[in-house]
PDB file of N, CA and C in Angstrom:
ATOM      1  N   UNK A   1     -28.337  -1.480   0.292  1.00  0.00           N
ATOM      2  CA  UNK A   1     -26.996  -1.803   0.745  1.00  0.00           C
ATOM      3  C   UNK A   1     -25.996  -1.447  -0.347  1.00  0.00           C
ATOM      4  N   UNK A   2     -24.871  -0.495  -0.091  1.00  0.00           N
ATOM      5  CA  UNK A   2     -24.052  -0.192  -1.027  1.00  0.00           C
ATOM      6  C   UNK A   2     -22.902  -1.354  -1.333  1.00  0.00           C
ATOM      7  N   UNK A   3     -22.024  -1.073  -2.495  1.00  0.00           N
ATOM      8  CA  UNK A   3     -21.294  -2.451  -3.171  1.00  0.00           C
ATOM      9  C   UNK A   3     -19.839  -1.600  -2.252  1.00  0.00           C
ATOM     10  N   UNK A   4     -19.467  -1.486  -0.949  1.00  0.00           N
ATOM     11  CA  UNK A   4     -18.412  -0.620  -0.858  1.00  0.00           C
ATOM     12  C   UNK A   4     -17.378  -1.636  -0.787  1.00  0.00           C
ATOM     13  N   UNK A   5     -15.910  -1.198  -1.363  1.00  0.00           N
ATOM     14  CA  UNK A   5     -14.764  -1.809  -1.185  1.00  0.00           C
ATOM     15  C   UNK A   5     -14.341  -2.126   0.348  1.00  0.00           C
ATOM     16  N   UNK A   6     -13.814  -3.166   0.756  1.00  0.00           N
ATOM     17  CA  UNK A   6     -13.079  -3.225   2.090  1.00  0.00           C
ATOM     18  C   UNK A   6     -12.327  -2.206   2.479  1.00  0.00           C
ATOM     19  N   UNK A   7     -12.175  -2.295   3.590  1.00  0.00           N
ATOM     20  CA  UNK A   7     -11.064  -1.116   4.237  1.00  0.00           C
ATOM     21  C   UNK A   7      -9.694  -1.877   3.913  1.00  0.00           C
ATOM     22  N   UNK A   8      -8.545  -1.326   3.551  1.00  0.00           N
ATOM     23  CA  UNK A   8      -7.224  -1.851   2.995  1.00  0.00           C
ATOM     24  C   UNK A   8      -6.611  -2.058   4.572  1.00  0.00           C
ATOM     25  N   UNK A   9      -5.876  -3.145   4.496  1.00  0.00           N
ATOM     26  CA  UNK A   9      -4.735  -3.644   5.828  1.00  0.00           C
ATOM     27  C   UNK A   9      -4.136  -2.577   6.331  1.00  0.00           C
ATOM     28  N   UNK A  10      -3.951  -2.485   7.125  1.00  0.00           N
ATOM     29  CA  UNK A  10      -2.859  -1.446   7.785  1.00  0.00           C
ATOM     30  C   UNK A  10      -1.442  -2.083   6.933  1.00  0.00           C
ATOM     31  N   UNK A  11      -0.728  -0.806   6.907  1.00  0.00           N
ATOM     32  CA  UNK A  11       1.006  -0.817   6.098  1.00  0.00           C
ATOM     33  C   UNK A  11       1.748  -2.065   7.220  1.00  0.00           C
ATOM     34  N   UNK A  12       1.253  -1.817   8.452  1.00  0.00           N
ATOM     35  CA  UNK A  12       2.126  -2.470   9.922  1.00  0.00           C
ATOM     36  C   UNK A  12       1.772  -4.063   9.452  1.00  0.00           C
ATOM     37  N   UNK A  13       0.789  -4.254   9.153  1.00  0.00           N
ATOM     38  CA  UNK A  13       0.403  -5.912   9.082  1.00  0.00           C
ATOM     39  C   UNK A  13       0.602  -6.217   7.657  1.00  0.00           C
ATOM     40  N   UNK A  14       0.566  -5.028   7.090  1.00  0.00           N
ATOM     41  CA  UNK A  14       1.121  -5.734   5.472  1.00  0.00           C
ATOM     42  C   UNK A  14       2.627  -6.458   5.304  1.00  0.00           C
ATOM     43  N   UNK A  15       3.235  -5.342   5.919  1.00  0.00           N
ATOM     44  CA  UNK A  15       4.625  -5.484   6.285  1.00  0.00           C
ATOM     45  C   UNK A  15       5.013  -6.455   7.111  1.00  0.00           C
ATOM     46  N   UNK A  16       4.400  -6.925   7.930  1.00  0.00           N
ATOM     47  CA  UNK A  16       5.199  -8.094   8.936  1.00  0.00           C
ATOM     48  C   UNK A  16       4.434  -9.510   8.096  1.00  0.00           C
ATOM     49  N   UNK A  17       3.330  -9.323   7.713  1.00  0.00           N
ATOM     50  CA  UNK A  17       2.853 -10.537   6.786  1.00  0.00           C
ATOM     51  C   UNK A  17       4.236 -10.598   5.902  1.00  0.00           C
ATOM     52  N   UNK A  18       4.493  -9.767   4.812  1.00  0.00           N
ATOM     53  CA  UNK A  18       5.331  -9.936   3.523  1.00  0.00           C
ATOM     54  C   UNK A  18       6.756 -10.349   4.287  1.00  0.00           C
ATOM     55  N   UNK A  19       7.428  -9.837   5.990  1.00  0.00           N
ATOM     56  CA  UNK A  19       8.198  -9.818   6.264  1.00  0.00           C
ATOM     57  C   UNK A  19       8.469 -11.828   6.577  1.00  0.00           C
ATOM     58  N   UNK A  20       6.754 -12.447   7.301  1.00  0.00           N
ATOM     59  CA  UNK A  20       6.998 -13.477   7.493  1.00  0.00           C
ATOM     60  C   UNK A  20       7.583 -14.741   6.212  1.00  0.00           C
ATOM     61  N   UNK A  21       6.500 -14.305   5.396  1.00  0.00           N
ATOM     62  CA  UNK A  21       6.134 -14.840   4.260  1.00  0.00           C
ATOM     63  C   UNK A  21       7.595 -14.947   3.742  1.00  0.00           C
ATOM     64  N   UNK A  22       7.924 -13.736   3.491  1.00  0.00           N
ATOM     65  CA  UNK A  22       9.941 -14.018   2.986  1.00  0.00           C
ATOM     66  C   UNK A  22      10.793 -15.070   3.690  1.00  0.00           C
ATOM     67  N   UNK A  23      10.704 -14.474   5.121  1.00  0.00           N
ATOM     68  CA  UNK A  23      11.634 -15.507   5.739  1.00  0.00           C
ATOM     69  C   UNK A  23      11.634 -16.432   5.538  1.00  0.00           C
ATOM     70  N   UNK A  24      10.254 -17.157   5.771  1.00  0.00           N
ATOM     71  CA  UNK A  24       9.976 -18.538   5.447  1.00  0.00           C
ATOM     72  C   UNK A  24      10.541 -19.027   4.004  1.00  0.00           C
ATOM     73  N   UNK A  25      10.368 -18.176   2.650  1.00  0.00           N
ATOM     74  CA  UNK A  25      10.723 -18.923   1.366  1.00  0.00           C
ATOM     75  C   UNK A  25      11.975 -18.777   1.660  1.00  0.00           C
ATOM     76  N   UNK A  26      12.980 -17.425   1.933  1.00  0.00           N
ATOM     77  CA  UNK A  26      14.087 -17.751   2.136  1.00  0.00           C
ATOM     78  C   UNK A  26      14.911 -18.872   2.369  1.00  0.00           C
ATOM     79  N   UNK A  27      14.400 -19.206   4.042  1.00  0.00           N
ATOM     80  CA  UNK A  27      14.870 -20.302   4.075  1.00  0.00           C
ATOM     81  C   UNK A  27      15.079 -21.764   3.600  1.00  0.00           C
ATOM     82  N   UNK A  28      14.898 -21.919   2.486  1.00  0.00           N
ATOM     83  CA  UNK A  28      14.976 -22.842   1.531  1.00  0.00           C
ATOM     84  C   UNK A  28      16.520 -22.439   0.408  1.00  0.00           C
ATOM     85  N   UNK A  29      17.115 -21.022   0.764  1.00  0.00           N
ATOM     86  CA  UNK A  29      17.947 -20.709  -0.282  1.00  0.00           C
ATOM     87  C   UNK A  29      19.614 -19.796   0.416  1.00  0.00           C
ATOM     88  N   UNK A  30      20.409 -20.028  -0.374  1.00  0.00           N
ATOM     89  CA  UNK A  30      21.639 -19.807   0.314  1.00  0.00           C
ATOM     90  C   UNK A  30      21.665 -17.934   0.128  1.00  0.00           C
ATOM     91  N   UNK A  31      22.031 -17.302   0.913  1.00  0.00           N
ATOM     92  CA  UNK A  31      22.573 -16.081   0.729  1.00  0.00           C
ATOM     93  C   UNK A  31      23.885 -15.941   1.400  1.00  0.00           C
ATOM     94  N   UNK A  32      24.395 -15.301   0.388  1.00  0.00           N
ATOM     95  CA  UNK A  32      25.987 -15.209   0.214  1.00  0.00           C
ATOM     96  C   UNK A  32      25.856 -14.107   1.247  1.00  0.00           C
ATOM     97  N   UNK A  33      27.020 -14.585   2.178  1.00  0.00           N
ATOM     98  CA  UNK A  33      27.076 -13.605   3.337  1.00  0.00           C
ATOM     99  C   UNK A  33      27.669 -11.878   3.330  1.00  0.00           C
ATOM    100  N   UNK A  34      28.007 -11.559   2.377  1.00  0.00           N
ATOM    101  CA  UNK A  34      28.670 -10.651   1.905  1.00  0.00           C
ATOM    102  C   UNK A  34      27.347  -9.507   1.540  1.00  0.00           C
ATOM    103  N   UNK A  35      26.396 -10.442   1.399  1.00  0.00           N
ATOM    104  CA  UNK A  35      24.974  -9.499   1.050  1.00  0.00           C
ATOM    105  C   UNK A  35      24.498  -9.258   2.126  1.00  0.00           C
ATOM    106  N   UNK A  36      24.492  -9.651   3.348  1.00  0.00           N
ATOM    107  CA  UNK A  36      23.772  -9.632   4.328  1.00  0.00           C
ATOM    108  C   UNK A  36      23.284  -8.338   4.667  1.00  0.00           C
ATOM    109  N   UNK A  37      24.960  -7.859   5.213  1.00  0.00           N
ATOM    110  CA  UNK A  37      24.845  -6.173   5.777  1.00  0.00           C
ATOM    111  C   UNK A  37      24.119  -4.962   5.069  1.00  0.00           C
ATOM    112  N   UNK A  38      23.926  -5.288   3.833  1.00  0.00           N
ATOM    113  CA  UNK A  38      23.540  -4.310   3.332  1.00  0.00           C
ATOM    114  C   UNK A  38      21.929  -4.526   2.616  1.00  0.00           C
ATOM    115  N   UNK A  39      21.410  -5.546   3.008  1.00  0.00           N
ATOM    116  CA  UNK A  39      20.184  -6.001   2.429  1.00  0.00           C
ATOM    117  C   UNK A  39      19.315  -4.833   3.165  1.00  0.00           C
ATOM    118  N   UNK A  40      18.203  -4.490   1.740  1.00  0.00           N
ATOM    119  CA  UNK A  40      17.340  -3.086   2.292  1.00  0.00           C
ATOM    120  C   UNK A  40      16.248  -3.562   1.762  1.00  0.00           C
ATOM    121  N   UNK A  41      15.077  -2.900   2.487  1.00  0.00           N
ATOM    122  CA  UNK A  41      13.714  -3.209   2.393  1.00  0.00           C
ATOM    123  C   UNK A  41      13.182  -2.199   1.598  1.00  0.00           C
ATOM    124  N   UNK A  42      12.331  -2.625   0.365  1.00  0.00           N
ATOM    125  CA  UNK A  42      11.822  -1.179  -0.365  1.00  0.00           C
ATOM    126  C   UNK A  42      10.338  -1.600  -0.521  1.00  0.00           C
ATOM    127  N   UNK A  43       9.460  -0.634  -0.336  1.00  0.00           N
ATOM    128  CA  UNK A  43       7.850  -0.817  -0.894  1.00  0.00           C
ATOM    129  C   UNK A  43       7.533  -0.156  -1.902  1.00  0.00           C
ATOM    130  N   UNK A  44       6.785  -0.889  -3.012  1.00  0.00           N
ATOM    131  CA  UNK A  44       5.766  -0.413  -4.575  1.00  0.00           C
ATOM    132  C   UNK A  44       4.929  -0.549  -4.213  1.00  0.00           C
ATOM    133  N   UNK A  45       4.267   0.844  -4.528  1.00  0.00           N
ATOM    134  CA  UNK A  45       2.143   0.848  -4.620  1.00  0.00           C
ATOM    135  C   UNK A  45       2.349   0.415  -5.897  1.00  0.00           C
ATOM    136  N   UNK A  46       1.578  -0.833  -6.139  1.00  0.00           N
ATOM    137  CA  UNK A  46       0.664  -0.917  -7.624  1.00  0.00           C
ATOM    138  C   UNK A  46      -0.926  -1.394  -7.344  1.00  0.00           C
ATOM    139  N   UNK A  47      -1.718  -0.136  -6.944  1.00  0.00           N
ATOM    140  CA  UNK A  47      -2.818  -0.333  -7.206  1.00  0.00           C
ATOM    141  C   UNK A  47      -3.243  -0.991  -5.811  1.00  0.00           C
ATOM    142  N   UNK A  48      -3.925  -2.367  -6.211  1.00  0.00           N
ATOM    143  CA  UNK A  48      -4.439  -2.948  -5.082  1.00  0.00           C
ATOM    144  C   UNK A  48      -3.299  -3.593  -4.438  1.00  0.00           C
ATOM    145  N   UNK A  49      -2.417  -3.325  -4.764  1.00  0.00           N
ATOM    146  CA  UNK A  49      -1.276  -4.584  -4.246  1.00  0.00           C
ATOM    147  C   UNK A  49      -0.226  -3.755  -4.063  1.00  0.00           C
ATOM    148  N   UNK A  50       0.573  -3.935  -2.482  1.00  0.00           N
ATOM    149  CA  UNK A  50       1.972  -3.508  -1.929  1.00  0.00           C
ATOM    150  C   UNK A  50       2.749  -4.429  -2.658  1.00  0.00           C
ATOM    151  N   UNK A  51       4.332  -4.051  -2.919  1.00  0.00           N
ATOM    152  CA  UNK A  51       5.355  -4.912  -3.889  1.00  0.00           C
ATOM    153  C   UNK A  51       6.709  -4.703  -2.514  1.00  0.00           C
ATOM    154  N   UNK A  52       7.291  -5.663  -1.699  1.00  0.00           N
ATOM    155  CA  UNK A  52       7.857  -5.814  -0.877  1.00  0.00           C
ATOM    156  C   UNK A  52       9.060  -6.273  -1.474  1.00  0.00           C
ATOM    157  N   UNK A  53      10.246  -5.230  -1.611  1.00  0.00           N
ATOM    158  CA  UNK A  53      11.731  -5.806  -2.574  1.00  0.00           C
ATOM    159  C   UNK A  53      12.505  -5.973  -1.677  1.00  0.00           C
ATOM    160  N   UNK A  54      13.587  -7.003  -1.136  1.00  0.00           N
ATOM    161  CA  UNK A  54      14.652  -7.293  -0.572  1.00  0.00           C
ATOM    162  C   UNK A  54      15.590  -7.105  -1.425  1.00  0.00           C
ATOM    163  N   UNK A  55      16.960  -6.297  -1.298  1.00  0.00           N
ATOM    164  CA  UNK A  55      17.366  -5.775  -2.144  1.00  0.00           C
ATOM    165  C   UNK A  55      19.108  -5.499  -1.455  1.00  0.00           C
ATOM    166  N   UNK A  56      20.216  -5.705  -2.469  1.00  0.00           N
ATOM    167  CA  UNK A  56      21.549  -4.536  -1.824  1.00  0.00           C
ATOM    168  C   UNK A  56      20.897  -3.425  -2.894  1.00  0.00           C
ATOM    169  N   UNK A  57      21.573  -2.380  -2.563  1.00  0.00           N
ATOM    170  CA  UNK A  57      21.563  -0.942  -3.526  1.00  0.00           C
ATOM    171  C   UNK A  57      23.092  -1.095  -3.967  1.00  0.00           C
ATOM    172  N   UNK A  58      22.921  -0.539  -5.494  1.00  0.00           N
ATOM    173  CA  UNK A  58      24.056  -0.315  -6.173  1.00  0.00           C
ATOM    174  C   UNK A  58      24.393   1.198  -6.333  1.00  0.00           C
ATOM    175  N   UNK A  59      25.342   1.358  -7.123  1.00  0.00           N
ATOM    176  CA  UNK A  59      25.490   2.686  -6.974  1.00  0.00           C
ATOM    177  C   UNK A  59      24.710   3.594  -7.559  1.00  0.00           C
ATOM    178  N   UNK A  60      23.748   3.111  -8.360  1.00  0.00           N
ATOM    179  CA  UNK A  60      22.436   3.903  -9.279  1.00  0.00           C
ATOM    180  C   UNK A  60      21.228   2.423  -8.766  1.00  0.00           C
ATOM    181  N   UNK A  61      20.099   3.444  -8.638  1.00  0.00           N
ATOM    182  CA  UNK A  61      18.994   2.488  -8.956  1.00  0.00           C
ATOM    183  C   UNK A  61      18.892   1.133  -9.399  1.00  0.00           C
ATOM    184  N   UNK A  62      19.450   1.152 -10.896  1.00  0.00           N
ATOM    185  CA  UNK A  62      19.409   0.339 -11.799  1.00  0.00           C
ATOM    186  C   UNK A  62      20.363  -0.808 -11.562  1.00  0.00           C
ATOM    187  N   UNK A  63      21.387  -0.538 -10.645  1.00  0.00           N
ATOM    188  CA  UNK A  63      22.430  -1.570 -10.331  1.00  0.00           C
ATOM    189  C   UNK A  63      21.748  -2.318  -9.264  1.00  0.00           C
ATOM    190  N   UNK A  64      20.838  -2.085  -8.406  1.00  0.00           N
ATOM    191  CA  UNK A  64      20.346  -2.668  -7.583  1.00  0.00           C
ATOM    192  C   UNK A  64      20.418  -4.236  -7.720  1.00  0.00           C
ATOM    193  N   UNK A  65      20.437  -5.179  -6.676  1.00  0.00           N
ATOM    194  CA  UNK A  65      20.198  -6.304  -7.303  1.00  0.00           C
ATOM    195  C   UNK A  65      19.603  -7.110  -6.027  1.00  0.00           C
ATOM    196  N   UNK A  66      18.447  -7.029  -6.474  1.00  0.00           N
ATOM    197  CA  UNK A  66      16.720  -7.766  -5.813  1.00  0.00           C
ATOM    198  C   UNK A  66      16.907  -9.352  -5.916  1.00  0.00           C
ATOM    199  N   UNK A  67      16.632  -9.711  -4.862  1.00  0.00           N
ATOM    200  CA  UNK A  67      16.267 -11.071  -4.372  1.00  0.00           C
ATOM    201  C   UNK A  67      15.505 -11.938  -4.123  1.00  0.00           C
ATOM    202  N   UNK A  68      14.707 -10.808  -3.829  1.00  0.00           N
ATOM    203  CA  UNK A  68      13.435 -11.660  -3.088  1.00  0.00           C
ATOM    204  C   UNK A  68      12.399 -10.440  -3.615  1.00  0.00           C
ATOM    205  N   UNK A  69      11.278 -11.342  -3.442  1.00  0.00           N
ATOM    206  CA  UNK A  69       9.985  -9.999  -4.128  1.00  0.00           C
ATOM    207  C   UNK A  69       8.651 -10.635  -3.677  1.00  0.00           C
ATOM    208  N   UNK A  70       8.168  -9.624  -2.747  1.00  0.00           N
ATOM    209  CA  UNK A  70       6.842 -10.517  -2.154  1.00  0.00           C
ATOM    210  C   UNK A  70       5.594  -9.485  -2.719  1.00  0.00           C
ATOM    211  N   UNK A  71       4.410  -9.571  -2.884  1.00  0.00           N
ATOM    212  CA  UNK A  71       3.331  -8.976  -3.850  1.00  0.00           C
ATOM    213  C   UNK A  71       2.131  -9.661  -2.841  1.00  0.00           C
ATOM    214  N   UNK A  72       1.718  -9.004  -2.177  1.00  0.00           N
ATOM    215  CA  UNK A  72       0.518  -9.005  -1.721  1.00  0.00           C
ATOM    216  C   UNK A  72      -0.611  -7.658  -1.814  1.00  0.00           C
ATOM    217  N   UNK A  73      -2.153  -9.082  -1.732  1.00  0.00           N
ATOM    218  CA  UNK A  73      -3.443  -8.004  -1.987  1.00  0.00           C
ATOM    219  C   UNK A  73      -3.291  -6.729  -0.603  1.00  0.00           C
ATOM    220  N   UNK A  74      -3.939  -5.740  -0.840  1.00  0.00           N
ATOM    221  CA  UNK A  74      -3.652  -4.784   0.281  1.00  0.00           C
ATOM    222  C   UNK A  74      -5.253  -4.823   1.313  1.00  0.00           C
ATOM    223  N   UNK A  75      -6.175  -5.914   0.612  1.00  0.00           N
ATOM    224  CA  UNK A  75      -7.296  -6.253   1.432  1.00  0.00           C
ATOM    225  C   UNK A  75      -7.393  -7.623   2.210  1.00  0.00           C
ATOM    226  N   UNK A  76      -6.369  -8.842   1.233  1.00  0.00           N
ATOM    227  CA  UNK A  76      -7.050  -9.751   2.117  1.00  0.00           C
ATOM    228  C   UNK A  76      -5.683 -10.363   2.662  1.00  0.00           C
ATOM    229  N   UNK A  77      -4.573  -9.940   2.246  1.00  0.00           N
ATOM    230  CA  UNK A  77      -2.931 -10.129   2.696  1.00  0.00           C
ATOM    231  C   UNK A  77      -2.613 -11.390   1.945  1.00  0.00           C
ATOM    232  N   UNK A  78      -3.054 -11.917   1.060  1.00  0.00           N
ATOM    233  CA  UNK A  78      -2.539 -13.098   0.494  1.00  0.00           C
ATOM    234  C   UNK A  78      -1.536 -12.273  -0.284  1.00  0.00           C
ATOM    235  N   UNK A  79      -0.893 -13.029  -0.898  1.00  0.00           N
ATOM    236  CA  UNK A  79       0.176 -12.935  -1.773  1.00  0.00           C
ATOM    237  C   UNK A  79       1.301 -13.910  -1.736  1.00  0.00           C
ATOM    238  N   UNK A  80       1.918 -13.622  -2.753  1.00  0.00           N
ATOM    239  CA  UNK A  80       3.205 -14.464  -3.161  1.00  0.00           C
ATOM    240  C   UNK A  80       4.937 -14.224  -3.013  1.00  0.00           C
ATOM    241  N   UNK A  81       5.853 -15.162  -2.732  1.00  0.00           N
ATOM    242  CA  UNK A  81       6.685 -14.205  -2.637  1.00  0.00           C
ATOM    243  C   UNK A  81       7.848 -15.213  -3.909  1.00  0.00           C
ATOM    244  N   UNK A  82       8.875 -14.509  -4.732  1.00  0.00           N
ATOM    245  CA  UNK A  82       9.351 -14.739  -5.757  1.00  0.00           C
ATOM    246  C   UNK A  82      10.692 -14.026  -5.131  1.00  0.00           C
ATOM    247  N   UNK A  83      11.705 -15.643  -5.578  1.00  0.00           N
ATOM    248  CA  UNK A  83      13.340 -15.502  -4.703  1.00  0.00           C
ATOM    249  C   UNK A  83      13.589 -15.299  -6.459  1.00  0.00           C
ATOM    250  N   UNK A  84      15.296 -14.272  -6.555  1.00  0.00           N
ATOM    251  CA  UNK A  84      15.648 -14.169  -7.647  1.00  0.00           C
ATOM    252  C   UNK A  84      16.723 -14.398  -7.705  1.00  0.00           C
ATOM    253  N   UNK A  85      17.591 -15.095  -8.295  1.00  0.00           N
ATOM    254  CA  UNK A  85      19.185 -15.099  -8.438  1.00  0.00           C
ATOM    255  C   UNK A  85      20.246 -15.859  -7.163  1.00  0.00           C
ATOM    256  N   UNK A  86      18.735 -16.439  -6.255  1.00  0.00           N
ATOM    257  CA  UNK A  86      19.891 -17.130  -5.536  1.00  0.00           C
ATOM    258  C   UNK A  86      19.731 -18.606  -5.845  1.00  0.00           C
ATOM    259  N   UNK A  87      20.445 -19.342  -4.909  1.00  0.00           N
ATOM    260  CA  UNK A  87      20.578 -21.187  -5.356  1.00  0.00           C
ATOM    261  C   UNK A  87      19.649 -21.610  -4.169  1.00  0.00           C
ATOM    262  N   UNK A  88      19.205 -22.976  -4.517  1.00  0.00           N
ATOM    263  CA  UNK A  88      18.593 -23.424  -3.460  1.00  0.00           C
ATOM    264  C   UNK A  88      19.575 -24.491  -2.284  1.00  0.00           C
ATOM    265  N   UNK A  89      19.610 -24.008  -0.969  1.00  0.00           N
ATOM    266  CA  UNK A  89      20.623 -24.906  -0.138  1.00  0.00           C
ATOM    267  C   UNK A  89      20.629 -26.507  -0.674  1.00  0.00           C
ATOM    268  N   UNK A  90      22.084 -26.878  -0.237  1.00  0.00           N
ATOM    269  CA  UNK A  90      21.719 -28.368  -0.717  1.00  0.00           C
ATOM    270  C   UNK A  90      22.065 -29.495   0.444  1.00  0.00           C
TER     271      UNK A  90
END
């Protein structure tokens, strides 16, 4: 019997996992409505793990300013998701 790796998630179920997973922490935190319209979805390969950025775009890359950041395995869909720079509702 060979030691073979799992077959990796489909991108479709990675994506609506990381998509649920956000909403849910979200909702614990205020977003300034002014961000709304322009909030964009970006994906990082690192390795075994998709990197799911909620994001506005600035006028370079580097101005970007990320919010939310979800990191899941690409075999078993766990992962975490990490809010950045906003407040928590009160």
């Amino acid at each position: 019997m060979r030691n073979e790796k799992p077959r990796p998630l489909s991108s479709e179920h990675l994506e609506e996992r990381a998509r649920t997973m956000t909403l849910k922490e979200l909702e614990r935190y205020a977003i300034p409505e002014e961000l709304r319209p322009d909030l964009t979805l970006g994906i990082q390969f690192e390795g075994d793990f998709r990197v799911y950025e909620l994001y506005v775009p600035g006028k370079r890359p580097s101005d970007a300013r990320v919010i939310s950041r979800a990191r899941l395995n690409i075999y078993s869909g766990e992962g975490v998701v990490e809010v950045i720079g906003l407040s928590l509702k009160s």
